[in-house]
C-alpha atoms as a PDB file:
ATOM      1  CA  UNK A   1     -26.425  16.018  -7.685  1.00  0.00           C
ATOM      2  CA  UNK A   2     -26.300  17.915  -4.166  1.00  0.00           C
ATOM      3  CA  UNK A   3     -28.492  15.440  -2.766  1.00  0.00           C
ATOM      4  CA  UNK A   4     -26.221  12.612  -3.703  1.00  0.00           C
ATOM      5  CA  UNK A   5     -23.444  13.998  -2.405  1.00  0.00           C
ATOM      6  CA  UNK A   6     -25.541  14.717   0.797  1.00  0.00           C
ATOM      7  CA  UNK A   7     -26.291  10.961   1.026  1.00  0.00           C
ATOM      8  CA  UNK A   8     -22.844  10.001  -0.096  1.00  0.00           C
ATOM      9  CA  UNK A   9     -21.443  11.839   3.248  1.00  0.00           C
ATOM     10  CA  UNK A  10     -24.379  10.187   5.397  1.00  0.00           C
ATOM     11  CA  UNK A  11     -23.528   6.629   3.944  1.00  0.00           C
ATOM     12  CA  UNK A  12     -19.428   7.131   3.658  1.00  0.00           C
ATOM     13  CA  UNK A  13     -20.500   7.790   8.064  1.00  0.00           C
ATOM     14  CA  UNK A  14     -22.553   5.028   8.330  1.00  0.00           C
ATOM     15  CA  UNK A  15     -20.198   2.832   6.647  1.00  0.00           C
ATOM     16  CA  UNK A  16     -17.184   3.624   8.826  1.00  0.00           C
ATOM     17  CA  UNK A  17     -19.208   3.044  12.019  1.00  0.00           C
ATOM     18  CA  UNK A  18     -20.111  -0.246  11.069  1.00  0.00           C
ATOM     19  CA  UNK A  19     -16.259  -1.161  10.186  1.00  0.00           C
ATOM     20  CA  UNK A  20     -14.651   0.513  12.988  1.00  0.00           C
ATOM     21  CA  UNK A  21     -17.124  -0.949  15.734  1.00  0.00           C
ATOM     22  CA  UNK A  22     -15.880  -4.354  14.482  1.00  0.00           C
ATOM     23  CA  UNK A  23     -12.069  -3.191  15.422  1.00  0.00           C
ATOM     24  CA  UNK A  24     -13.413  -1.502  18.642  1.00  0.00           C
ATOM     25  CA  UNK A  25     -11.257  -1.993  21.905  1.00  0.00           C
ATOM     26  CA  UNK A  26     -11.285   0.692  23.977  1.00  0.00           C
ATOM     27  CA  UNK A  27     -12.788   4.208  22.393  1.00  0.00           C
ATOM     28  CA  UNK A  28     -11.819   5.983  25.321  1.00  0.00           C
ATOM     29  CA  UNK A  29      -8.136   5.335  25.350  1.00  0.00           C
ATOM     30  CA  UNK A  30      -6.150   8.512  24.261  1.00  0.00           C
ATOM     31  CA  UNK A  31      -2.997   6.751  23.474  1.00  0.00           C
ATOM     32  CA  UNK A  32      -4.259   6.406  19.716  1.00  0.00           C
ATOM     33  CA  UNK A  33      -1.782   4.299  17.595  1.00  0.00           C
ATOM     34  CA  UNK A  34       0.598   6.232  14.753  1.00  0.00           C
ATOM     35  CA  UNK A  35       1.176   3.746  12.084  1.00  0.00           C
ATOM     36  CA  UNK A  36       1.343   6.271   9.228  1.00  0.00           C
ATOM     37  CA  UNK A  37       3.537   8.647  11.436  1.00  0.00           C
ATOM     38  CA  UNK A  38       6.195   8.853   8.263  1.00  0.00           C
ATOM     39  CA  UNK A  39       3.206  10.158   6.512  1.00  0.00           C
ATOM     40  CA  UNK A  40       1.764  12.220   8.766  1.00  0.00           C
ATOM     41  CA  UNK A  41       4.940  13.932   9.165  1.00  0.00           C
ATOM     42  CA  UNK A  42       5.209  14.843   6.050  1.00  0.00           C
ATOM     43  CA  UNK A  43       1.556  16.578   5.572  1.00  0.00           C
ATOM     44  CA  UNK A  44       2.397  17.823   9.595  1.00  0.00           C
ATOM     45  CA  UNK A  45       4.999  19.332   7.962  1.00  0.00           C
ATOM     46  CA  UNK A  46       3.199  21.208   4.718  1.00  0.00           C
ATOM     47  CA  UNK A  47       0.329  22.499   6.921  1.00  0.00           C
ATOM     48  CA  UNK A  48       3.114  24.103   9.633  1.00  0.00           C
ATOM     49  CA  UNK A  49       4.575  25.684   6.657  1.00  0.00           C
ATOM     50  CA  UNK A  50       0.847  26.872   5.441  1.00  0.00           C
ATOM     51  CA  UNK A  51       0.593  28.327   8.829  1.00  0.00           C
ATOM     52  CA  UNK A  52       3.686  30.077   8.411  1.00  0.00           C
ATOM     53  CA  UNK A  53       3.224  31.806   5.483  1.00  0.00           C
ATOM     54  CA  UNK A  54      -0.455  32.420   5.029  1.00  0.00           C
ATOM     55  CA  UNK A  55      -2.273  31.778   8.059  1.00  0.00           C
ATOM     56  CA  UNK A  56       0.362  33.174  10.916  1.00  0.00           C
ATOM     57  CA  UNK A  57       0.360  36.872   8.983  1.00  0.00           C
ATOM     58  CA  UNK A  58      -3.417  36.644   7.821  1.00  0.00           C
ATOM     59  CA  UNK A  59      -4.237  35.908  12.024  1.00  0.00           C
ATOM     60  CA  UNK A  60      -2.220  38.464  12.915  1.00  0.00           C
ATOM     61  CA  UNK A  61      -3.856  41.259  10.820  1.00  0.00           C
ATOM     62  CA  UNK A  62      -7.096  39.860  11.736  1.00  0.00           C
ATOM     63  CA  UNK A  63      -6.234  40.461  15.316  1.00  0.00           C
ATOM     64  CA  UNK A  64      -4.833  43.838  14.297  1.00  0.00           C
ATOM     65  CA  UNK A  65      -8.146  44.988  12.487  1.00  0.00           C
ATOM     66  CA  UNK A  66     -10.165  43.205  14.837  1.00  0.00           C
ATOM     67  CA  UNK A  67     -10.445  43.980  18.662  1.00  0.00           C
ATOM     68  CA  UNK A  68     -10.404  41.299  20.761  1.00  0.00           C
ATOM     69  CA  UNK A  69     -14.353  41.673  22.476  1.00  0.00           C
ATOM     70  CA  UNK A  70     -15.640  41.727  18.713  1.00  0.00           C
ATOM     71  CA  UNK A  71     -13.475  38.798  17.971  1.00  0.00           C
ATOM     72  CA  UNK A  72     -15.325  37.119  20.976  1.00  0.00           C
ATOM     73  CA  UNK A  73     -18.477  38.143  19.487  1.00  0.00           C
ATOM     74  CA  UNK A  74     -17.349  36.799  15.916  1.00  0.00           C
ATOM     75  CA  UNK A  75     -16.639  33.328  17.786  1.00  0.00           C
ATOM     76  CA  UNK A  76     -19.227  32.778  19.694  1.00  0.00           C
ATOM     77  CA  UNK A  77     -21.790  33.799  16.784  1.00  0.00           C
ATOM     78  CA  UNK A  78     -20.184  30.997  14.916  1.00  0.00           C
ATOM     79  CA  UNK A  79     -20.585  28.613  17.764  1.00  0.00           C
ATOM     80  CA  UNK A  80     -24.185  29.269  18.081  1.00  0.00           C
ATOM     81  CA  UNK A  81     -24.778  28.480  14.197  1.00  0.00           C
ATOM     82  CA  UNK A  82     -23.427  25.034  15.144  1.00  0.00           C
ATOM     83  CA  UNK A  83     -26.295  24.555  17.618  1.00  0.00           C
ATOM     84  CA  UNK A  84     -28.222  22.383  15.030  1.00  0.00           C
ATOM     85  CA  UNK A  85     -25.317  19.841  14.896  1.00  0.00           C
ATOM     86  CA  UNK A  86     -24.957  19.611  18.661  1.00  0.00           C
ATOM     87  CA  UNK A  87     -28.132  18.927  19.147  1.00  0.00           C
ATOM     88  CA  UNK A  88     -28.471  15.897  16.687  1.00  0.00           C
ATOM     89  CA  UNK A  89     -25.041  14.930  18.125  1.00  0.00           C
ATOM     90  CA  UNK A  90     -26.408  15.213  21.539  1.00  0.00           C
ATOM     91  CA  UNK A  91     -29.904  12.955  20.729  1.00  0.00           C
ATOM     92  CA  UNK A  92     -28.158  10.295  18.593  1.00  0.00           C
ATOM     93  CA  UNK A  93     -25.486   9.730  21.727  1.00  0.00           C
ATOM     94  CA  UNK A  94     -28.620   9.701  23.781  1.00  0.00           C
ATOM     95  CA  UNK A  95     -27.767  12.459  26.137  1.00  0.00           C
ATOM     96  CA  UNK A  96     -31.154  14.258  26.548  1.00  0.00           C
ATOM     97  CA  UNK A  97     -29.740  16.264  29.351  1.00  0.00           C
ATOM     98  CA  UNK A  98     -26.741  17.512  26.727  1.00  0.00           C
ATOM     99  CA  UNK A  99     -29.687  18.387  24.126  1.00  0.00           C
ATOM    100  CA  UNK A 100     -31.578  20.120  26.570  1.00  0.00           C
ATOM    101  CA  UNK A 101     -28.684  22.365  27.607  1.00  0.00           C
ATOM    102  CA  UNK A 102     -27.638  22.850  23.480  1.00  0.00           C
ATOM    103  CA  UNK A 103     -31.498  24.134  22.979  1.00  0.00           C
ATOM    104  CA  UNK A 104     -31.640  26.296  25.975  1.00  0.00           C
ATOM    105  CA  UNK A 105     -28.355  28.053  24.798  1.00  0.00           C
ATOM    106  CA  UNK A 106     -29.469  28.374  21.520  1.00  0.00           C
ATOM    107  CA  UNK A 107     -32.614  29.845  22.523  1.00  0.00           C
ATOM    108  CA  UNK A 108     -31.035  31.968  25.093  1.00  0.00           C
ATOM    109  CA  UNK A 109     -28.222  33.038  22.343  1.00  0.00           C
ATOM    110  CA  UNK A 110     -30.182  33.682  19.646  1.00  0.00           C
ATOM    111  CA  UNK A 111     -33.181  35.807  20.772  1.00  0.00           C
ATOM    112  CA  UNK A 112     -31.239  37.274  24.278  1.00  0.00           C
ATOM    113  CA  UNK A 113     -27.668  37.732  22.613  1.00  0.00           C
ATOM    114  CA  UNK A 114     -28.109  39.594  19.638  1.00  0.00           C
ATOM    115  CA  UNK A 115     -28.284  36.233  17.502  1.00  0.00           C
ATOM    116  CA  UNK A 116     -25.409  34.820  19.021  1.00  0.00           C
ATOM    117  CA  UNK A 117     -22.929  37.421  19.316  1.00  0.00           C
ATOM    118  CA  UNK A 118     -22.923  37.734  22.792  1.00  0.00           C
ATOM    119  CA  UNK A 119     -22.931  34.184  25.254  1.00  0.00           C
ATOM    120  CA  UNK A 120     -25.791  34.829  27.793  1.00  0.00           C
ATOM    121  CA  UNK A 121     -26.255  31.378  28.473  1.00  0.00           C
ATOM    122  CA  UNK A 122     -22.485  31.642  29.718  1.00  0.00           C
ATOM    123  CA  UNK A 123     -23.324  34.334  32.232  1.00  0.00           C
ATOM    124  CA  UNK A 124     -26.177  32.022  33.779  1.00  0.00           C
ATOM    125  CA  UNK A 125     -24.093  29.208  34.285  1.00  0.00           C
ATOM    126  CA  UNK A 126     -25.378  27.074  31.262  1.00  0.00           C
ATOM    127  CA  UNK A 127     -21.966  25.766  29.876  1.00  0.00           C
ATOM    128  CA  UNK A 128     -20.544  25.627  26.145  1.00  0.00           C
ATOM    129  CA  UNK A 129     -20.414  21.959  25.565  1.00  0.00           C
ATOM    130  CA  UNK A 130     -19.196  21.042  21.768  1.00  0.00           C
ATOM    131  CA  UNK A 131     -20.548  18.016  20.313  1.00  0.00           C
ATOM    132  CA  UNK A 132     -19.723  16.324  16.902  1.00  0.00           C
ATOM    133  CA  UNK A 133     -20.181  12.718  15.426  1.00  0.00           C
ATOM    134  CA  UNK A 134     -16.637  11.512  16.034  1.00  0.00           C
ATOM    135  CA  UNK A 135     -17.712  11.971  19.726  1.00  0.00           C
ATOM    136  CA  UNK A 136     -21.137   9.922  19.173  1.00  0.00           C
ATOM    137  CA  UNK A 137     -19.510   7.197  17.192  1.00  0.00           C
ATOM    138  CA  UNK A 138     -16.798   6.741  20.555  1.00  0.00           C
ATOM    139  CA  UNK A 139     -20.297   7.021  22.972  1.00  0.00           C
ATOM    140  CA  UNK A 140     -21.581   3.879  21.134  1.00  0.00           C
ATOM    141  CA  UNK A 141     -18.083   2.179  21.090  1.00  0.00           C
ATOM    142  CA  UNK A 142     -16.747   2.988  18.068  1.00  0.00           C
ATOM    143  CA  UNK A 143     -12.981   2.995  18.096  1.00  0.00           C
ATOM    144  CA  UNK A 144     -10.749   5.992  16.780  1.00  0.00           C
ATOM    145  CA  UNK A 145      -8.185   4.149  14.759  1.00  0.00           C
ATOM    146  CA  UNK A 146      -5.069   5.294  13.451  1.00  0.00           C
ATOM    147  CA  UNK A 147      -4.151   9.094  14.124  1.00  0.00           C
ATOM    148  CA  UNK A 148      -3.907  10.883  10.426  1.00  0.00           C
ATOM    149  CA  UNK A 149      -3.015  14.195   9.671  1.00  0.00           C
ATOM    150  CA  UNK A 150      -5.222  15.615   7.051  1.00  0.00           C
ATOM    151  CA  UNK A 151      -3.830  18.525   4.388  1.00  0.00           C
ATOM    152  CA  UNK A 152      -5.295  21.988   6.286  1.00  0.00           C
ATOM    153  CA  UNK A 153      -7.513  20.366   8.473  1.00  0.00           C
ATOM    154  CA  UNK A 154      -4.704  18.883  10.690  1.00  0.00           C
ATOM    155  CA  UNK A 155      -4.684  16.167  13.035  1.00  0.00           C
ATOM    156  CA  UNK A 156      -7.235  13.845  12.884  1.00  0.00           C
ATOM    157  CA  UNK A 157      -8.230  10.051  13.463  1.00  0.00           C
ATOM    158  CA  UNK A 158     -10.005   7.862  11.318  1.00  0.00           C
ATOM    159  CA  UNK A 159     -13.100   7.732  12.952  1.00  0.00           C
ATOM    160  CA  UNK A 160     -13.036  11.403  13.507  1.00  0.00           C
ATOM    161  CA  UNK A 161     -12.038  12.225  10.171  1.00  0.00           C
ATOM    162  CA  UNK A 162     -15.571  10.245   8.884  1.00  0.00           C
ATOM    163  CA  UNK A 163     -17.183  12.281  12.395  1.00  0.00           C
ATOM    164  CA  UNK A 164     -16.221  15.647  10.204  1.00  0.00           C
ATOM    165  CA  UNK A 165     -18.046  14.258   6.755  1.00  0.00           C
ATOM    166  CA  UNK A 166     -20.832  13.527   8.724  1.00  0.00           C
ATOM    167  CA  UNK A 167     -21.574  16.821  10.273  1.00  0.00           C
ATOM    168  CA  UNK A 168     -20.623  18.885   7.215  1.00  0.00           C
ATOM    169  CA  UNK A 169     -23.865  16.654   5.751  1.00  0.00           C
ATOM    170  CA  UNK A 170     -25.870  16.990   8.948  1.00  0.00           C
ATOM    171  CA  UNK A 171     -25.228  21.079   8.978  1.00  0.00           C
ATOM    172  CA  UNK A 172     -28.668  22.524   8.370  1.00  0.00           C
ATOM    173  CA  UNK A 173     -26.729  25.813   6.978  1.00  0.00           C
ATOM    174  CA  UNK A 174     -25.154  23.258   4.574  1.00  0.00           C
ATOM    175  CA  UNK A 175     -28.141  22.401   3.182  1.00  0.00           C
ATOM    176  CA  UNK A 176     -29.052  25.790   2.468  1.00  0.00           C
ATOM    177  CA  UNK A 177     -26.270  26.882   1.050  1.00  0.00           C
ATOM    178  CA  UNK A 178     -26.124  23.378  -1.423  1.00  0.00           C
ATOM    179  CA  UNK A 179     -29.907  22.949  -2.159  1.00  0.00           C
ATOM    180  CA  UNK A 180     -29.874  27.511  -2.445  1.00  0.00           C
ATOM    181  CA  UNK A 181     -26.280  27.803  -4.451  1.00  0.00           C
ATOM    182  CA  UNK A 182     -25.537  30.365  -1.848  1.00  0.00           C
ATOM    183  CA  UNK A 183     -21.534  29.960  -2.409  1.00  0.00           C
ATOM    184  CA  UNK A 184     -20.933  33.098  -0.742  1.00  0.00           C
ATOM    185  CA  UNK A 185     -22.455  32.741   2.691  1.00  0.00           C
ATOM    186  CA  UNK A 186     -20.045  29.257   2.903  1.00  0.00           C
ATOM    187  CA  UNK A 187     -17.198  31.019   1.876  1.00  0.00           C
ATOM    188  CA  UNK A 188     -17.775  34.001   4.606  1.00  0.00           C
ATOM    189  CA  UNK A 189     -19.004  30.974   6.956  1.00  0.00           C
ATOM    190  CA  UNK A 190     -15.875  28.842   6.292  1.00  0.00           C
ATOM    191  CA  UNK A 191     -13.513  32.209   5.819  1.00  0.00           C
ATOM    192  CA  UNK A 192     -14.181  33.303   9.706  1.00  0.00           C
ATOM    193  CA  UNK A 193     -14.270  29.670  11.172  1.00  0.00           C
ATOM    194  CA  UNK A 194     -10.772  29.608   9.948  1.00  0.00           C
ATOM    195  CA  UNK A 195      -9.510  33.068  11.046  1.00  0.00           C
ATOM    196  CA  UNK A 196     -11.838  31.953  14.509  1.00  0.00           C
ATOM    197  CA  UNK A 197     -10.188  28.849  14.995  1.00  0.00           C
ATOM    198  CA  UNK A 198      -6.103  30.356  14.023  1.00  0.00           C
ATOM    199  CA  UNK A 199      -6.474  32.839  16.446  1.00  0.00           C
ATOM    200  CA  UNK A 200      -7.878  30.677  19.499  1.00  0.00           C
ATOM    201  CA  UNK A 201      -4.720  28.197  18.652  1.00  0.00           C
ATOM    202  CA  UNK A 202      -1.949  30.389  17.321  1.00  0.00           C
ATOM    203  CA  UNK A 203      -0.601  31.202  20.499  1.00  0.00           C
ATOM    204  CA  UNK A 204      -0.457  27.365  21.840  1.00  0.00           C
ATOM    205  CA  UNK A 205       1.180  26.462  18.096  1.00  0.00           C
ATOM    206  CA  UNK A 206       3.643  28.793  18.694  1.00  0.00           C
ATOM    207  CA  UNK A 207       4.610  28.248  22.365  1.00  0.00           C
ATOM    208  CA  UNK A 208       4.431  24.125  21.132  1.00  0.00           C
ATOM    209  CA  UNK A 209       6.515  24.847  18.288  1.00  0.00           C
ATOM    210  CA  UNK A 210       9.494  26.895  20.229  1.00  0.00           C
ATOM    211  CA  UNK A 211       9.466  24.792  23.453  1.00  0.00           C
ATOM    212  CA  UNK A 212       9.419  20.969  22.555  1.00  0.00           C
ATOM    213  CA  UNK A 213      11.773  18.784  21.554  1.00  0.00           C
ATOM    214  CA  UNK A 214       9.416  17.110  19.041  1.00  0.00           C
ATOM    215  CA  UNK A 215       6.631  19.697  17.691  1.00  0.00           C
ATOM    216  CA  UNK A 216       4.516  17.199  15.794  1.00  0.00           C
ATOM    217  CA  UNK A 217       4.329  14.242  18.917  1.00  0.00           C
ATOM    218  CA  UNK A 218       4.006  17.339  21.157  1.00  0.00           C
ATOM    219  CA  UNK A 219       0.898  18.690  19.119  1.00  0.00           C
ATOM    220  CA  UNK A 220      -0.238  15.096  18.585  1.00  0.00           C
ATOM    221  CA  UNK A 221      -0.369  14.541  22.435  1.00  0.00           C
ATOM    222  CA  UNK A 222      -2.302  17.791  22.923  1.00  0.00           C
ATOM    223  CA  UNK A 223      -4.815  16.623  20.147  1.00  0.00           C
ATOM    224  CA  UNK A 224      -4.980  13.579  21.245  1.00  0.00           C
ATOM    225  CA  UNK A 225      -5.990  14.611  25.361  1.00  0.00           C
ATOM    226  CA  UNK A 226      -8.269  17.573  24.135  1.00  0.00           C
ATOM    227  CA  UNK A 227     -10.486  14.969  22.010  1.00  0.00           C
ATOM    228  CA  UNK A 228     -10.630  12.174  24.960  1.00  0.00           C
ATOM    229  CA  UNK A 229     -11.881  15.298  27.366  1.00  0.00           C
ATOM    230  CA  UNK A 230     -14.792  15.958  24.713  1.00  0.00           C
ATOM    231  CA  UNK A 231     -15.925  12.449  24.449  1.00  0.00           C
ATOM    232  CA  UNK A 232     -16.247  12.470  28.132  1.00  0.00           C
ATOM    233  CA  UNK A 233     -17.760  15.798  28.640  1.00  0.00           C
ATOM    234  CA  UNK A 234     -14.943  17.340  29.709  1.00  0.00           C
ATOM    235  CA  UNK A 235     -15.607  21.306  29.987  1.00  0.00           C
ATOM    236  CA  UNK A 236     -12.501  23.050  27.870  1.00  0.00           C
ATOM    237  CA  UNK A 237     -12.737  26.701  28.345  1.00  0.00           C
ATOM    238  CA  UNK A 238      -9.101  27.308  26.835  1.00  0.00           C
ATOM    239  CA  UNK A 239      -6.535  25.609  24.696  1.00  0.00           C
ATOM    240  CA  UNK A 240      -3.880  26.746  26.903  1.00  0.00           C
ATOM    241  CA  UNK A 241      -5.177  24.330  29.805  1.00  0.00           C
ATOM    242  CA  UNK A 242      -2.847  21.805  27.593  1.00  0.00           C
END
C-alpha cells in the first residue's frame, strides 16, 4: 500500500511535467495568471481565518515558551533534514555546483553543528540555498500555470502544487516514517515545520494584512516574486526583503 502511494506521488509528478511542458511559455515570468481568483478567494479567505484563530495564538505562545536563538536552532535543524531533497533537486536541475554546496552544508551541519542545530556552513560563507521540484520542473521549462490557493498550505501554482507531491515522495525521512509506521516522528516533524514556518511569516502577514488595500493580491504578489527569486537562485535571507 505505502509503496503505491509512493509511486502514485512520483507518477501524479511525472505526469504534470509532461502536460505542463506542452503549455510552457515562459517559466520564468512572475506575472502568473489568476483564473480561479473567485475561488482562491474564498479558500484565501478560510486559511486567513485559520491563522486567526489557531495559528496567530498557537505562534505566539510558541514564541513566548520559546526564545528566539533556540527557535533559530529549531529552524535550521529542520532545514538541514531537508538536505536529501535539495540535493536530488539540485542533480535532476543539473546544477552540480548547487549539489556540491547542499552536501558540504549538510556535512558541515550535521557532524560540526550539533546535527543541524546550529548553521556553521553560514558562518563560512557557504549560503542556504532551498531547492524543491517546482523549481526543477521551471529549470527544464516547465510552466507554472494558474496560481491556486490550496486549504492550509496557501498559495500555490499548479506546477508547484505537483513540485510539493513530489518531494513529500522523494523525502528520505518519508520513507522511513511510511515503510517504519513511525506516525509520531511525522507528526513532531510536520508539528514544528508549521510553528517554524508561522513564526518566520507572521510578522509579514500581519504588516500585509493591516497596510494594503487588497490583502490577498498583495500576498499573491509577494508569493509570486519570492518563488521567481528561487528558481533563479536568488539568495532570500528574510521574508521581510518583500
Amino acid at each position: 500500500m505505502i509503496k503505491n502511494i509512493k509511486k502514485g506521488f512520483l507518477t501524479v509528478g511525472l505526469a504534470a511535467s509532461v502536460a505542463l511542458s506542452g503549455c510552457a511559455s515562459n517559466p520564468n515570468n512572475p506575472e502568473v495568471s489568476d483564473p480561479f481568483e473567485s475561488y482562491n478567494r474564498v479558500v484565501f479567505g478560510w486559511n486567513d481565518t485559520v491563522d486567526a484563530v489557531a495559528l496567530d495564538p498557537l505562534t505566539e505562545t510558541y514564541r513566548f515558551v520559546v526564545p528566539s536563538p533556540f527557535r533559530t536552532a529549531i529552524a535550521n535543524f529542520l532545514d538541514n533534514l531537508k538536505s536529501p531533497v535539495y540535493l536530488i533537486n539540485e542533480l535532476l536541475q543539473g546544477d552540480l555546483n548547487g549539489a556540491g554546496r547542499v552536501t558540504t552544508r549538510f556535512v558541515y551541519n550535521t557532524f560540526g553543528g550539533w546535527g543541524g542545530f546550529v548553521d556553521n556552513a553560514e558562518f563560512d560563507g557557504i549560503d542556504y540555498e532551498p531547492e524543491d521540484f517546482g523549481q526543477t520542473l521551471a529549470v527544464w521549462g516547465v510552466d507554472s500555470g494558474p496560481y491556486i490557493v490550496l486549504p492550509i498550505f496557501g498559495p500555490s501554482t499548479i506546477r508547484d502544487g505537483f513540485g510539493m507531491a513530489a518531494d513529500m515522495a522523494l523525502d528520505p525521512i518519508n520513507w522511513y516514517v511510511w515503510e517504519q509506521d513511525k506516525d509520531d516522528i511525522g507528526t513532531i516533524r510536520t508539528a514544528a515545520t508549521v510553528m517554524t514556518t508561522k513564526d518566520q511569516l507572521m510578522d509579514l502577514q500581519r504588516d500585509l494584512r493591516e497596510n494594503s488595500l487588497d490583502y490577498y493580491a498583495a500576498t499573491r504578489s509577494v508569493w509570486l516574486q519570492r518563488r521567481q527569486s528561487l528558481i533563479n537562485d536568488g539568495q532570500i535571507d528574510d521574508y521581510e526583503d518583500f
